[in-house]
Protein backbone atom coordinates (compact mmCIF):
# COMPACT_ATOMS: atom_id res chain seq x y z
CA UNK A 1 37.11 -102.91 45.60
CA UNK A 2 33.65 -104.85 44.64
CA UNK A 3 33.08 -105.54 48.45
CA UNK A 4 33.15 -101.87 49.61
CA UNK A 5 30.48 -101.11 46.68
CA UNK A 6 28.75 -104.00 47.19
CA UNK A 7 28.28 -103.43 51.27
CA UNK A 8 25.85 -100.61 51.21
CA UNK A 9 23.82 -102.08 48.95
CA UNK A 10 23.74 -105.23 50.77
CA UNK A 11 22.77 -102.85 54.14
CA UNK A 12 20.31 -100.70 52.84
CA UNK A 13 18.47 -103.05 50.52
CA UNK A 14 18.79 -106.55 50.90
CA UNK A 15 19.30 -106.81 55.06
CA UNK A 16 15.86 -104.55 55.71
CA UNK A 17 14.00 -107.43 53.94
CA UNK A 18 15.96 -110.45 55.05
CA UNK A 19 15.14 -109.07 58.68
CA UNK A 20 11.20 -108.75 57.48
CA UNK A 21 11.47 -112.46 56.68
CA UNK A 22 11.60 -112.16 52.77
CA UNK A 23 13.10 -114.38 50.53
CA UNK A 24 15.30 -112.17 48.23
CA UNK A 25 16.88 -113.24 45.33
CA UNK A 26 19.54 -111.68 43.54
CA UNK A 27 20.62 -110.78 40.31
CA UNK A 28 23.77 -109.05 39.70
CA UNK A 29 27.14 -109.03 37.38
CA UNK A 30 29.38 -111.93 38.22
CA UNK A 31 32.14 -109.60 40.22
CA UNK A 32 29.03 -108.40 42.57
CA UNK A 33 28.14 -111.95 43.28
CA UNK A 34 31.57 -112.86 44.30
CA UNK A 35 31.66 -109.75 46.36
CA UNK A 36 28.51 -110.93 48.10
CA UNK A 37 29.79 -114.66 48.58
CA UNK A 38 32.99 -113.34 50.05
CA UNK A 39 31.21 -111.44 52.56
CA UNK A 40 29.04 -114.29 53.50
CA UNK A 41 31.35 -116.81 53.85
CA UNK A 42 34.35 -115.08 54.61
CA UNK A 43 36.64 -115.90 51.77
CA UNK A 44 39.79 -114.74 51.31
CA UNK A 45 41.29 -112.61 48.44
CA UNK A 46 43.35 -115.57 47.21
CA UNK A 47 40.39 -117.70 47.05
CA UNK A 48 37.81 -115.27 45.83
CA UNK A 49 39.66 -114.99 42.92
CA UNK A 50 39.62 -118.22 41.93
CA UNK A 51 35.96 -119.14 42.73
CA UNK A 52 33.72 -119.22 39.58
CA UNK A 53 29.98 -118.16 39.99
CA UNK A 54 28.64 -120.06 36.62
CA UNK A 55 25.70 -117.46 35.54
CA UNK A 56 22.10 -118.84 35.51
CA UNK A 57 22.55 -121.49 38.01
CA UNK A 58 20.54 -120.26 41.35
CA UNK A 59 23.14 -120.38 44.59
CA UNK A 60 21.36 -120.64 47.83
CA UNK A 61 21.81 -119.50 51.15
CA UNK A 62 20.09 -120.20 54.40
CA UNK A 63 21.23 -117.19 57.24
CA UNK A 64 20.46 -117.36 60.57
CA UNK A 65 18.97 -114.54 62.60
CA UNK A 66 22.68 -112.96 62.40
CA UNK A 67 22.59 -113.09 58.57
CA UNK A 68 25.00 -115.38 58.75
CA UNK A 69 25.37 -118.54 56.87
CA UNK A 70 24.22 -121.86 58.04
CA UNK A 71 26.62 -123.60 55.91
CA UNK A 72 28.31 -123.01 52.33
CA UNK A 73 25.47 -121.80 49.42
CA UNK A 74 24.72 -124.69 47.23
CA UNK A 75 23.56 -124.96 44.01
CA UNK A 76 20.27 -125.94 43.00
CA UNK A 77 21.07 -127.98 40.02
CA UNK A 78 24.88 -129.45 42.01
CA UNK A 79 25.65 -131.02 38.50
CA UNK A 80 24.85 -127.72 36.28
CA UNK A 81 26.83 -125.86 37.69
CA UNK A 82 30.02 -128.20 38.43
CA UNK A 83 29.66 -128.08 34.23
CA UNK A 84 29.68 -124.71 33.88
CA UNK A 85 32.38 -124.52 36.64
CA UNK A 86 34.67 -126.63 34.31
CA UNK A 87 33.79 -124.22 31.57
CA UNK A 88 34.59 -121.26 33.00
CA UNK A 89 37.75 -122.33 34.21
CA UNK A 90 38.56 -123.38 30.88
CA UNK A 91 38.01 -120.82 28.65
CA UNK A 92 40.59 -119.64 26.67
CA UNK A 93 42.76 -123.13 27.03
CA UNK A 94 42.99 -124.49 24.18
């Protein structure tokens, strides 16, 4: 399970500086960022596995002092990514 390797991680590096008011940015391997948005926003397994992260396109969050999410992340570029979305979810359709 991604989530249960992704949770320490998430503790032990990327909480300590959140809580030291740092912006942190991460980089991972798409599976780790789904992990990470299924924590934050609670997603089920169902839905998790249908979410695509399109790869380049910055997703941001705003936490409160809970490290929990304000509302959804959005995209930076909104229209970048609902392209790359649609070409995720299409590959190998012919």
């Amino acid at each position: 399970d991604v989530v249960a390797r992704m949770l320490p991680y998430w503790e032990s590096a990327i909480v300590p500086d959140l809580k030291a008011g740092a912006t942190v940015l991460v980089a991972a391997h798409g599976n780790s960022l789904r992990a990470l948005v299924k924590h934050l926003d609670g997603i089920s397994d169902s839905e998790i596995a249908e979410l695509n992260i399109p790869t380049g396109i910055p997703l941001h969050y705003v936490l409160d002092a809970n490290l929990k999410p304000t509302k959804a992340g959005e995209y930076l570029d909104p229209a970048a990514a609902a392209e790359a979305i649609k070409a995720v979810a299409n590959q190998g359709k012919k």
